[in-house]
Protein backbone atom coordinates (compact mmCIF):
# COMPACT_ATOMS: atom_id res chain seq x y z
CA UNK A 1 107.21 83.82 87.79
CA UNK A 2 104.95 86.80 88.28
CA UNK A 3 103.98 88.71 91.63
CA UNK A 4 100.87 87.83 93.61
CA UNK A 5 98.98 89.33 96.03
CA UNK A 6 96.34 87.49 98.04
CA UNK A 7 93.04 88.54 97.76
CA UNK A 8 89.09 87.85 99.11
CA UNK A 9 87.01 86.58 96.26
CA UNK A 10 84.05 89.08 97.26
CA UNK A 11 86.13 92.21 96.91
CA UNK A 12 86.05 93.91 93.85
CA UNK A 13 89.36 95.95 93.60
CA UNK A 14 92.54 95.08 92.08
CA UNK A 15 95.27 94.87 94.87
CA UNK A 16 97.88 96.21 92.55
CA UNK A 17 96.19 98.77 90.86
CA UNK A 18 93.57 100.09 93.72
CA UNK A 19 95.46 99.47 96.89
CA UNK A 20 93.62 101.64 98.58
CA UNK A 21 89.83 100.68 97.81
CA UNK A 22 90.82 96.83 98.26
CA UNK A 23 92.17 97.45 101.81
CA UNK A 24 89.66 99.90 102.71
CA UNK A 25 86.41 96.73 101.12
CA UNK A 26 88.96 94.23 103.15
CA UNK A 27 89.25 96.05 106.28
CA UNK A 28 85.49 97.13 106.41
CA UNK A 29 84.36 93.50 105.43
CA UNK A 30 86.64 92.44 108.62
CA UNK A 31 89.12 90.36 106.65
CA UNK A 32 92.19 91.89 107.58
CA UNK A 33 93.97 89.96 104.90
CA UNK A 34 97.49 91.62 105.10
CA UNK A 35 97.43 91.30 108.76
CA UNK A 36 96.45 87.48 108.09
CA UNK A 37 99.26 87.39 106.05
CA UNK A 38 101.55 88.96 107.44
CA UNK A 39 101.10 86.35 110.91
CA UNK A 40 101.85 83.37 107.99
CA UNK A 41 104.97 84.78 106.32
CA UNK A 42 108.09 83.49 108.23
CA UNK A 43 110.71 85.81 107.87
CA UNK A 44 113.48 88.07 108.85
CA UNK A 45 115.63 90.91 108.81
CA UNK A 46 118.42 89.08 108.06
CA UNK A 47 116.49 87.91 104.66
CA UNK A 48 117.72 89.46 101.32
CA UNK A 49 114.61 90.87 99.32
CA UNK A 50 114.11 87.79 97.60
CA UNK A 51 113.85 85.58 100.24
CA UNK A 52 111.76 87.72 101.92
CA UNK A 53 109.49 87.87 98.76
CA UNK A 54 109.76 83.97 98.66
CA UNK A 55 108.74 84.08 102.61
CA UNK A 56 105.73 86.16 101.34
CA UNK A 57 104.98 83.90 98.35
CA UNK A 58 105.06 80.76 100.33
CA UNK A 59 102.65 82.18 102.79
CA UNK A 60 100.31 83.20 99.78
CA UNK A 61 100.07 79.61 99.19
CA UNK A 62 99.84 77.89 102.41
CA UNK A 63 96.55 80.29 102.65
CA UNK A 64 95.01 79.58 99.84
CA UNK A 65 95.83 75.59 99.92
CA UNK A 66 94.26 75.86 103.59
CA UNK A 67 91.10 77.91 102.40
CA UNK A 68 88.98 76.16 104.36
CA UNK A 69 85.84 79.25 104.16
CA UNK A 70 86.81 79.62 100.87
CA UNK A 71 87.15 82.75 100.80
CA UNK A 72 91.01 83.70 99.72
CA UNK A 73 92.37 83.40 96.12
CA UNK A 74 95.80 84.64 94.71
CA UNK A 75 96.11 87.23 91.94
CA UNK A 76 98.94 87.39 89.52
CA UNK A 77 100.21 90.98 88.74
CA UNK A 78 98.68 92.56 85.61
CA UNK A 79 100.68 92.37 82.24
CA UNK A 80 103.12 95.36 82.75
CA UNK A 81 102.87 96.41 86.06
CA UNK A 82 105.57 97.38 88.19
CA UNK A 83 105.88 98.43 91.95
CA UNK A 84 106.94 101.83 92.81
CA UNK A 85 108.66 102.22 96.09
CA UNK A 86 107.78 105.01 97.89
CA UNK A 87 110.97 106.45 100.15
């Protein structure tokens, strides 16, 4: 299973690749889609990382399922890519 990200089908940056020019469309459009998201994901402290990523995942999908503007899709990592925490 890949990583996904949710995303508004009107903005034209890649959430994984140009973070910062897909919140910066997102926020200016209104969307607030992390903020949306991050009401939708129920989860915890006391989740390991992969729960918490499940959490995440689950809430990716209730949003989508539920797109009732139809507005929100989900993107699948591209071919290679990797997160880089930043500490």
């Amino acid at each position: 299973m890949g990583l996904h990200m949710l995303t508004t089908m009107d903005n034209p940056h890649d959430p994984f690749t140009e973070f910062d020019e897909w919140l910066q469309f997102d926020e200016s459009s209104g969307y607030y889609t992390t903020q949306y998201l991050a009401r939708l994901t129920i989860t915890s402290s006391e989740l390991s990382d992969a729960d918490q990523d499940a959490a995440i995942e689950l809430a990716i999908d209730e949003i989508v399922r539920e797109n009732i503007n139809g507005m929100y899709k989900k993107v699948e990592a591209p071919s290679g890519w990797s997160s880089v925490e930043v500490v």
